[in-house]
Protein backbone atom coordinates (compact mmCIF):
# COMPACT_ATOMS: atom_id res chain seq x y z
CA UNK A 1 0.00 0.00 0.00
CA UNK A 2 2.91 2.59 0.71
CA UNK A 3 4.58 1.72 -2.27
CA UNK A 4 1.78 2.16 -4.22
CA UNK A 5 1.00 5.57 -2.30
CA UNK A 6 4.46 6.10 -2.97
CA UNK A 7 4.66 5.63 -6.80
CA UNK A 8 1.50 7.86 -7.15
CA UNK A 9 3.15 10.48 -5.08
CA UNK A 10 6.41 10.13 -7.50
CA UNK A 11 3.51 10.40 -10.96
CA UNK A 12 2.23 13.44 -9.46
CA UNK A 13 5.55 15.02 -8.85
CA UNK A 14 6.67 14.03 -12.24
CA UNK A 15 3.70 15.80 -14.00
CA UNK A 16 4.00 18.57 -11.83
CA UNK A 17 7.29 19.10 -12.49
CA UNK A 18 6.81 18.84 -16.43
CA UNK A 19 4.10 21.19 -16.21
CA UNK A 20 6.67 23.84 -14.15
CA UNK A 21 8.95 23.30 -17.32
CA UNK A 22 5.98 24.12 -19.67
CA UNK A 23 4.37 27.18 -17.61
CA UNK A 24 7.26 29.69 -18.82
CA UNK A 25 6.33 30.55 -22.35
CA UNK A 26 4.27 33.04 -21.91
CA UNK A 27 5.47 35.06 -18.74
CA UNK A 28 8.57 35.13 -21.37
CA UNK A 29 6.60 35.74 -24.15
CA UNK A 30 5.42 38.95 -22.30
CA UNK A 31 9.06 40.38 -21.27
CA UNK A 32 10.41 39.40 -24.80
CA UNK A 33 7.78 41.45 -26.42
CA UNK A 34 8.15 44.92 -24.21
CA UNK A 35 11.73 44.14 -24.53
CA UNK A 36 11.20 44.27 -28.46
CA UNK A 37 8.95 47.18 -28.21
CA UNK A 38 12.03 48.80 -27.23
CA UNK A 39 14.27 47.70 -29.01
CA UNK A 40 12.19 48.57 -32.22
CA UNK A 41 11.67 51.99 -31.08
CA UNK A 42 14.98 52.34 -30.73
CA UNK A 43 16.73 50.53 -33.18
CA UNK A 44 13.51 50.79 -35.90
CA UNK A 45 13.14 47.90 -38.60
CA UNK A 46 12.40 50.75 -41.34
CA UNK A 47 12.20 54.41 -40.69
CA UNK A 48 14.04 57.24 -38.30
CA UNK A 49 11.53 55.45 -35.38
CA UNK A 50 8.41 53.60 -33.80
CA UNK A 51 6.59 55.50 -31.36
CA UNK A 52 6.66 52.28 -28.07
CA UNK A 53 2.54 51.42 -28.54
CA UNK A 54 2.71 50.95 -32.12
CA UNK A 55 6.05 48.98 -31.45
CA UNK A 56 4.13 46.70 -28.78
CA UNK A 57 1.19 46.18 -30.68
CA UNK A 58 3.96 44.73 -33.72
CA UNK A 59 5.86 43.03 -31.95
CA UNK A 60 2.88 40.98 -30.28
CA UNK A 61 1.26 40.68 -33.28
CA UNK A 62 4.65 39.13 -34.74
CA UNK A 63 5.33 37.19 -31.62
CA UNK A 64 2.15 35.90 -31.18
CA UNK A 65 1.37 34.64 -34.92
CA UNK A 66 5.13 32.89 -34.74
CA UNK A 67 4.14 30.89 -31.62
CA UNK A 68 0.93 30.07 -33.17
CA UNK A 69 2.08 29.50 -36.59
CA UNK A 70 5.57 27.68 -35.62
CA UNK A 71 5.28 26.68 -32.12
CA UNK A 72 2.63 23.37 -32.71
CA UNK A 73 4.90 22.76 -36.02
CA UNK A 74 8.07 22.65 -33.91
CA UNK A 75 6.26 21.12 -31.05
CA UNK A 76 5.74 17.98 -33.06
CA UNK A 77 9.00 18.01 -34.42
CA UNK A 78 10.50 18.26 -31.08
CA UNK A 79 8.17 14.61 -29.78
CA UNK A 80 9.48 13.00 -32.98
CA UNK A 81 12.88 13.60 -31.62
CA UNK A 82 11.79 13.40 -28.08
CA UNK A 83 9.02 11.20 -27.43
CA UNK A 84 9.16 11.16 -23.49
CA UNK A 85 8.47 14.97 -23.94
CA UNK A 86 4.62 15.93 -23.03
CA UNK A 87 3.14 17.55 -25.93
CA UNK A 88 2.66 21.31 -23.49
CA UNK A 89 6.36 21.07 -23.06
CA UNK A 90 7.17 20.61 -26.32
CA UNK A 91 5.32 23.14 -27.72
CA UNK A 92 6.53 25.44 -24.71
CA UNK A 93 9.76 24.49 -25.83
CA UNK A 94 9.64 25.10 -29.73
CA UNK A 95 7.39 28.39 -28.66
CA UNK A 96 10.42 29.55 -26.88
CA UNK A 97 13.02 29.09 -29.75
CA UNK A 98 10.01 30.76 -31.95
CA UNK A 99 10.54 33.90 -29.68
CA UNK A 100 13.97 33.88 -29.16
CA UNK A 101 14.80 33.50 -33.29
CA UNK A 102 12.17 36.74 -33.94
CA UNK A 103 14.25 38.59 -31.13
CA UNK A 104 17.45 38.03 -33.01
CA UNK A 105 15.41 39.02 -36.11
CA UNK A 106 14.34 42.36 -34.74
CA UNK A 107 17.98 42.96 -33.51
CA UNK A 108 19.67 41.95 -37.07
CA UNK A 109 17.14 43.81 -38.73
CA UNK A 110 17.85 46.91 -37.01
CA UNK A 111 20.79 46.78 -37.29
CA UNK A 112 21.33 46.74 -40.66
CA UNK A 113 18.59 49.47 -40.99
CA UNK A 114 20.33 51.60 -38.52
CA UNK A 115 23.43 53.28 -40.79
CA UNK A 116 20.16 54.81 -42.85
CA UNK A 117 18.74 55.91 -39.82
CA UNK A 118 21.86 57.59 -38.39
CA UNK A 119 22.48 59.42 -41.99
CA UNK A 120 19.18 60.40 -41.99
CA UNK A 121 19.42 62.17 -38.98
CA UNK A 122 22.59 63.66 -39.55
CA UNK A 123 20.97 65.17 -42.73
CA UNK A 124 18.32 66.97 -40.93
CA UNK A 125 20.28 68.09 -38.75
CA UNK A 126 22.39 69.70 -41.71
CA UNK A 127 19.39 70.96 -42.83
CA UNK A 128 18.11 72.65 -39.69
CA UNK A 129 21.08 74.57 -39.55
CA UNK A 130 21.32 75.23 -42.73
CA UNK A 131 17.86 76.88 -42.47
CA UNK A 132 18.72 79.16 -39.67
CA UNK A 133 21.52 80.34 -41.36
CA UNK A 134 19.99 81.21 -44.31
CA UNK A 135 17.40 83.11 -42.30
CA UNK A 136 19.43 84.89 -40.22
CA UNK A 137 21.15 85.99 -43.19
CA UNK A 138 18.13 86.25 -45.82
CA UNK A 139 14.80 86.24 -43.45
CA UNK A 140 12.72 89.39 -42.32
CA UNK A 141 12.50 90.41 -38.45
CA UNK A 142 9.26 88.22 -38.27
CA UNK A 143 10.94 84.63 -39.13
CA UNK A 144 14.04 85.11 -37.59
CA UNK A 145 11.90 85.42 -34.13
CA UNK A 146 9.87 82.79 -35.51
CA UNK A 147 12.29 80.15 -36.79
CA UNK A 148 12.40 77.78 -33.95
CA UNK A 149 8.73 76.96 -35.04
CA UNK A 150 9.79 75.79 -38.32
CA UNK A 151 8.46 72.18 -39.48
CA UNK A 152 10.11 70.55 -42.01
CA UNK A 153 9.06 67.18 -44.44
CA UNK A 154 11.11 64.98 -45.48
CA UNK A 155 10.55 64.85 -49.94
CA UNK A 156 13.52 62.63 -50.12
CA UNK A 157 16.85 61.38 -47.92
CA UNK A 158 18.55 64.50 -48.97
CA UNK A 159 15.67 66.99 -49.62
CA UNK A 160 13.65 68.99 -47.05
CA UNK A 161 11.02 71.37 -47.21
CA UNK A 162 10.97 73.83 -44.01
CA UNK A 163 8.68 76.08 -43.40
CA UNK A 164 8.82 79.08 -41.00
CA UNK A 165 5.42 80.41 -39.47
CA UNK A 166 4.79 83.73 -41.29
CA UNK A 167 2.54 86.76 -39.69
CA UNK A 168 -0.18 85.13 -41.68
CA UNK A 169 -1.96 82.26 -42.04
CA UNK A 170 -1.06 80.29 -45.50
CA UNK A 171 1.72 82.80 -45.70
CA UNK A 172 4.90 80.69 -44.42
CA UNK A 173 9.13 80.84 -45.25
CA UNK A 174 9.49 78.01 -47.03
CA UNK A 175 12.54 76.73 -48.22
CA UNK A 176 14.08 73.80 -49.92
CA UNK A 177 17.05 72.40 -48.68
CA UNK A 178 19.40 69.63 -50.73
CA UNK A 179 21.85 68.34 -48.45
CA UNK A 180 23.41 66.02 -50.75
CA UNK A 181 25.69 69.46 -51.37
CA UNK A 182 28.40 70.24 -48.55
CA UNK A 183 27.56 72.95 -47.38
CA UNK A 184 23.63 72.02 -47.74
CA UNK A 185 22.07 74.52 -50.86
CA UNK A 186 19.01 76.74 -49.64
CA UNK A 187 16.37 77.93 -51.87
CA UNK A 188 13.22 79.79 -51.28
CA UNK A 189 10.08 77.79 -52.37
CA UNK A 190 7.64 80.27 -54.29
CA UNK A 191 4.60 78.52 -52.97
CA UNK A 192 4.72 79.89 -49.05
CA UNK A 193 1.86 76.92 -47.89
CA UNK A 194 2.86 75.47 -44.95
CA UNK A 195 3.49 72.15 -44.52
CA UNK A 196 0.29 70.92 -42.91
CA UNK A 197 -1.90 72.14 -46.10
CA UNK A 198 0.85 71.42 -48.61
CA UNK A 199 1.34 68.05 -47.51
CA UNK A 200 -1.49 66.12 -45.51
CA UNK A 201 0.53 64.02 -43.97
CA UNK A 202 2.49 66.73 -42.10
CA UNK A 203 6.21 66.50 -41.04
CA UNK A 204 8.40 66.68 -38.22
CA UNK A 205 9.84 69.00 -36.06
């Protein structure tokens, strides 16, 4: 009788302990994804950034699709090559290696994206000064008071369009900037819409 107490005590500890090993894919499935969100809003996939909710909601939606998508696949594979393996822990297992191969996706990704992202930062940056230069040098009393309220959109990785608020509405400083050119070459834009109306899409500051 105490054996048998005994080897039912053992079963129960050995599914318990199986289950422990499978319970950990998703309290890792959470910290992996806000540790992507991060990492994507820092080191973006495509573009100079991702704002951290859109970067959350991608990376879950990425993470969650490979578990679902890859995890049962891998699962199986895994009890093929394991078949003393319960089929939660397996596909905690292969769910796990899902995550951990999209992390080293977003990281690679970014990484290669991230000499674009640097250059195109640099290049507003050339721009912006460029700007205040030219209207310092060029610009009426109103836009030189006004110029740290200019916007500027991006028409291309080396062309800007800045704007400086004029005294009227529709009746902005705009200027094109091509800083493919050291230094950067400013020209005024006849058409003195701002950015907001001349692109709907806006631009950044």
């Amino acid at each position: 009788m105490n054996a048998a107490a005994g080897g039912e005590r053992r079963q129960v500890l050995t599914r318990l302990r199986w289950r422990m090993r499978g319970a950990w894919l998703w309290p890792l499935f959470v910290v992996i994804t806000a540790l992507e969100a991060l990492l994507l809003h820092w080191l973006p996939l495509a573009g100079e950034g991702t704002a951290f909710i859109p970067a959350l909601l991608l990376a879950g939606t990425l993470n969650l699709m490979g578990v679902a998508l890859l995890g049962g696949l891998g699962g199986a594979a895994l009890r093929r090559a394991r078949p003393d393996l319960p089929k939660v822990v397996a596909d905690n297992y292969a769910g796990t290696i899902v995550l951990a191969l999209l992390a080293a996706t977003f990281v690679a990704v970014g990484l290669v994206h991230h000499p674009e992202v640097t250059a195109q930062r640099e290049a507003f940056s050339r721009q912006s000064q460029a700007v205040r230069l030219w209207v310092q040098a060029h610009g009426d009393a109103f836009a030189r008071a006004h110029v740290d309220r200019a916007d500027t959109v991006a028409l291309d990785s080396e062309l800007f369009r800045t704007c400086v608020p004029g005294p009227r509405p529709r009746r902005s400083l705009c200027l094109m900037v091509d800083t493919s050119k050291s230094p950067p070459i400013v020209r005024r834009d006849p058409n003195r819409e701002s950015n907001s109306s001349f692109n709907p899409r806006g631009g950044f500051r």
